[in-house]
N, C-alpha and C. Protein backbone atom coordinates (compact mmCIF):
# COMPACT_ATOMS: atom_id res chain seq x y z
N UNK A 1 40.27 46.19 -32.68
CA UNK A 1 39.25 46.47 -31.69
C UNK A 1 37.88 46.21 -32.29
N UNK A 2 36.78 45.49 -31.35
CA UNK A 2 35.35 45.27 -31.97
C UNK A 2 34.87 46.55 -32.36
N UNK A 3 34.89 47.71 -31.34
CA UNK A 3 33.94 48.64 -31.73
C UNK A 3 34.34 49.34 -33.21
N UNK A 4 35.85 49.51 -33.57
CA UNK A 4 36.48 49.80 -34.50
C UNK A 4 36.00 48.96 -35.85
N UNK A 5 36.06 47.76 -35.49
CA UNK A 5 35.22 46.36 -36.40
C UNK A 5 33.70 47.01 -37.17
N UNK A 6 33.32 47.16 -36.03
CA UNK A 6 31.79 48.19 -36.06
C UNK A 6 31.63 49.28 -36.81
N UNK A 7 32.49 49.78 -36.36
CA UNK A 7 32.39 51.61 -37.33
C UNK A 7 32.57 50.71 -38.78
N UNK A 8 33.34 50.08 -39.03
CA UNK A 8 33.67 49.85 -40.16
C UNK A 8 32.81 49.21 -40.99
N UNK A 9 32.24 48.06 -40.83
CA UNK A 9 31.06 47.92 -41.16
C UNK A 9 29.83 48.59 -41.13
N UNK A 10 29.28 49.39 -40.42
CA UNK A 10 27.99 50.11 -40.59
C UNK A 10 28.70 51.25 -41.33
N UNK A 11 29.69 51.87 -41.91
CA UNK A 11 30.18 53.20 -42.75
C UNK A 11 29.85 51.89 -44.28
N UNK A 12 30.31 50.81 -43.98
CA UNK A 12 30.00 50.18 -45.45
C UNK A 12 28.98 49.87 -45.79
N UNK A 13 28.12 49.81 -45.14
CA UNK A 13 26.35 49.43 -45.43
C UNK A 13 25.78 50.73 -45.29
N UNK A 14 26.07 52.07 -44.66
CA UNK A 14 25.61 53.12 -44.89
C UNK A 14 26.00 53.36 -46.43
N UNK A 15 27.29 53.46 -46.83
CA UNK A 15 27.87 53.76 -48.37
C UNK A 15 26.75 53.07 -49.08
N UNK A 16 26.80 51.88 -49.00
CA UNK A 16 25.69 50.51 -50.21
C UNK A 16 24.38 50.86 -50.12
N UNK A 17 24.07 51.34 -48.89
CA UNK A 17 22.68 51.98 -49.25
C UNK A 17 22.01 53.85 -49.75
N UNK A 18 23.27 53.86 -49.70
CA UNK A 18 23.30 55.44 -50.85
C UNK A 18 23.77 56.59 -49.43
N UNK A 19 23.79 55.99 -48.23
CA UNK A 19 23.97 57.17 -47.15
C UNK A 19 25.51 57.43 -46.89
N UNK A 20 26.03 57.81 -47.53
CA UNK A 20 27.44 57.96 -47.61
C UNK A 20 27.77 59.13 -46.55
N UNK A 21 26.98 60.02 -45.76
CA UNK A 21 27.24 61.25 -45.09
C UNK A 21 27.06 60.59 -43.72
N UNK A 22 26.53 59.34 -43.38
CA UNK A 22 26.25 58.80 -41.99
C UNK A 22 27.18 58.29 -41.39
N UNK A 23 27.24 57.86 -40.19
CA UNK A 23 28.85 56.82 -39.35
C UNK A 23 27.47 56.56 -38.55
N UNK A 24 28.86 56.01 -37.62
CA UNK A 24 28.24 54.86 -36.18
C UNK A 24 27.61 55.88 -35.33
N UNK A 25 27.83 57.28 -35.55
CA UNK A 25 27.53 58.04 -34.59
C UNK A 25 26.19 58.90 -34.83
N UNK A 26 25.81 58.51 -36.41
CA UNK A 26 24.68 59.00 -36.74
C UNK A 26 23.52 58.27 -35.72
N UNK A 27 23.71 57.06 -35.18
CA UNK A 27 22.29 56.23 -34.70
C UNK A 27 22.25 57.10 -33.53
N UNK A 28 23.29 57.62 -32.40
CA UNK A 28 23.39 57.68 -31.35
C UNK A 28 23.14 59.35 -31.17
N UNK A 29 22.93 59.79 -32.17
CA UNK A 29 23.16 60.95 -32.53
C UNK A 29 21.50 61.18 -32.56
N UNK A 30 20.74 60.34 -33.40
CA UNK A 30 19.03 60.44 -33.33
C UNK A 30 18.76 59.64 -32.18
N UNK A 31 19.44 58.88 -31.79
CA UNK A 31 18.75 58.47 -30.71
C UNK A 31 18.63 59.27 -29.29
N UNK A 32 19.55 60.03 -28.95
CA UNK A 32 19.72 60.56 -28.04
C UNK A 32 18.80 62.11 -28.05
N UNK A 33 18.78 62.51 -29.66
CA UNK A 33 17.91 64.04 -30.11
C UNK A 33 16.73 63.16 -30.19
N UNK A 34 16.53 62.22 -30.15
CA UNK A 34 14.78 62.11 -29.80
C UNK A 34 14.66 61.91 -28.53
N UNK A 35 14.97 61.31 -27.82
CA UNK A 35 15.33 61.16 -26.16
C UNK A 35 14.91 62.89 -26.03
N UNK A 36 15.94 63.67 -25.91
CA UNK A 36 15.32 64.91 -25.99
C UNK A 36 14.21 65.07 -26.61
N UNK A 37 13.92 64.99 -27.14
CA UNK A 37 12.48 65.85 -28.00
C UNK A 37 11.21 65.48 -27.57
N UNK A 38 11.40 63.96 -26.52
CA UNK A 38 10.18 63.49 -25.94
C UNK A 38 10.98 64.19 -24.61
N UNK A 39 11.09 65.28 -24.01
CA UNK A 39 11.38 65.70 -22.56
C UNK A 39 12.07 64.53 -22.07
N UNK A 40 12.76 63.72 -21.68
CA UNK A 40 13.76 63.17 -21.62
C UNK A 40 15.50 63.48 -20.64
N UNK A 41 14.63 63.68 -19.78
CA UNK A 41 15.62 64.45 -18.80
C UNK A 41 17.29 64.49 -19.34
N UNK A 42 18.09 65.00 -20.04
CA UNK A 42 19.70 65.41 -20.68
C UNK A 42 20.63 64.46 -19.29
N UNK A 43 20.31 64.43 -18.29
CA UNK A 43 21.46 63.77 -16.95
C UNK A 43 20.62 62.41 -17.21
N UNK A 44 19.78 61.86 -17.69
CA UNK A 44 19.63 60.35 -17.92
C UNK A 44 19.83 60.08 -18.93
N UNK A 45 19.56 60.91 -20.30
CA UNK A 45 20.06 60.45 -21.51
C UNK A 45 21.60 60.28 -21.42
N UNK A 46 22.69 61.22 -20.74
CA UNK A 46 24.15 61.03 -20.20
C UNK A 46 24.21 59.74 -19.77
N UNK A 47 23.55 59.01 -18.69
CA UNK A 47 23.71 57.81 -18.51
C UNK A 47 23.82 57.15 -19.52
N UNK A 48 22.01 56.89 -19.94
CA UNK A 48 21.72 55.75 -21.57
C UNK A 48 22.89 56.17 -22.26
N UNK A 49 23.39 57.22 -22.61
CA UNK A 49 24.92 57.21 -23.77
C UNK A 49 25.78 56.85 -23.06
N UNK A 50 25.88 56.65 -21.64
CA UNK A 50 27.36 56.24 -21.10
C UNK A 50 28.41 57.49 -21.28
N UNK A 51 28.03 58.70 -21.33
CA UNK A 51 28.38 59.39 -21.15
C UNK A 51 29.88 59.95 -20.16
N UNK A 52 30.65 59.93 -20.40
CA UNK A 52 30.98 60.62 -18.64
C UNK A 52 30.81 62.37 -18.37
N UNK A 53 30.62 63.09 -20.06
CA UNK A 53 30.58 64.47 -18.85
C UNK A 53 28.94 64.79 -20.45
N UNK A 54 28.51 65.54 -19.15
CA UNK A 54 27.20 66.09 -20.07
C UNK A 54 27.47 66.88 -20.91
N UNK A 55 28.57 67.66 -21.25
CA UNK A 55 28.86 68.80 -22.28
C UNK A 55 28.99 67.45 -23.15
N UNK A 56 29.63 66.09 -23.07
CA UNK A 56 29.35 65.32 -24.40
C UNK A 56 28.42 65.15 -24.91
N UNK A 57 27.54 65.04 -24.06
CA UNK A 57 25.48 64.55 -24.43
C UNK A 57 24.99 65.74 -25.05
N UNK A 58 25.38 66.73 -24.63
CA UNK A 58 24.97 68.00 -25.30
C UNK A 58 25.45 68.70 -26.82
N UNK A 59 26.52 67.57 -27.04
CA UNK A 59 26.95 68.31 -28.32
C UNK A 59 25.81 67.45 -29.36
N UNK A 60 25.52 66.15 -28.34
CA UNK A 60 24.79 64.95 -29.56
C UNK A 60 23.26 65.42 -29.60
N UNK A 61 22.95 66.29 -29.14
CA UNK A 61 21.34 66.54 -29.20
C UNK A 61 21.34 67.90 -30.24
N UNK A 62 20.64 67.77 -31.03
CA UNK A 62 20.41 68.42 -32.39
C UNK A 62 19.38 69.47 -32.21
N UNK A 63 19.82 70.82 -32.29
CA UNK A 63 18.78 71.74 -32.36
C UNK A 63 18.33 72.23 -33.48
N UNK A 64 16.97 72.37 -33.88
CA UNK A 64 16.29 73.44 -35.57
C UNK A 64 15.54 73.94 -35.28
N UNK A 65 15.22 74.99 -36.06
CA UNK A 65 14.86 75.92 -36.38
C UNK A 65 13.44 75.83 -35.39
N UNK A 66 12.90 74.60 -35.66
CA UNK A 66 11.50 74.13 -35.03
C UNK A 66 11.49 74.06 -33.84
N UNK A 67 12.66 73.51 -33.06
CA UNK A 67 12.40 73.73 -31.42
C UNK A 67 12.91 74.57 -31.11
N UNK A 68 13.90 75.69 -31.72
CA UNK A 68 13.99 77.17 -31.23
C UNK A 68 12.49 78.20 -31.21
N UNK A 69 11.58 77.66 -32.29
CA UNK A 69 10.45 78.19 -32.24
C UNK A 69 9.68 77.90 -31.14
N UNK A 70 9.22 76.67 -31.12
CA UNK A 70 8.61 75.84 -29.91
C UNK A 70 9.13 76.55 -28.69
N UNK A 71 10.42 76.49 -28.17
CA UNK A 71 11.00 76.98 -27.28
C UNK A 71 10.01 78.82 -26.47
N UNK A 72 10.33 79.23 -27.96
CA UNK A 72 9.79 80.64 -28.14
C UNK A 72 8.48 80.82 -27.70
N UNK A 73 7.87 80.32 -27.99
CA UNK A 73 6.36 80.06 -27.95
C UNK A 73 6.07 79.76 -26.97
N UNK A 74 6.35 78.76 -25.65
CA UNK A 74 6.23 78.57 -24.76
C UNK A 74 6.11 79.39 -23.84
N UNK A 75 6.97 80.33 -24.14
CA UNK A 75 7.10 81.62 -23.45
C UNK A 75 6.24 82.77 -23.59
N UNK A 76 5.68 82.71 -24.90
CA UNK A 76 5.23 83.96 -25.29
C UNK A 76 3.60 83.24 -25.54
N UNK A 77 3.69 82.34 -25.55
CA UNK A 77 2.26 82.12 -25.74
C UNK A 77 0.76 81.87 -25.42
């Protein structure tokens, strides 16, 4: 399979360039947590990932410490 082709190569050029903890899913993974982080409506980023159910899109968006604060603040501030 191509996409299989894929993983396999970008896990070997992640390794050669010292990122041995990354995959194919690392790109899609920042791409989609910045999508969020610029407000980025979560039911269009589902589309752009091709998503079919949003609890998937939601596992790929990355929360810290910093936008639990932000979050906080909004509220209280």
């Amino acid at each position: 399979m191509l996409s299989h082709a894929v993983q396999i190569v970008l896990k070997d050029l992640y390794r050669k360039i010292g990122l041995d903890t990354c995959s194919s899913h690392s790109g899609r993974r920042t791409f989609i947590t910045n999508l969020s982080d610029k407000g980025v409506s979560t039911r269009v980023i589902q589309e752009l990932a091709r998503h079919s159910s949003l609890a998937v899109t939601q596992q790929y968006i990355d929360v810290s410490v910093d936008k639990l604060r932000n979050a906080v603040n909004l509220v209280s501030g």
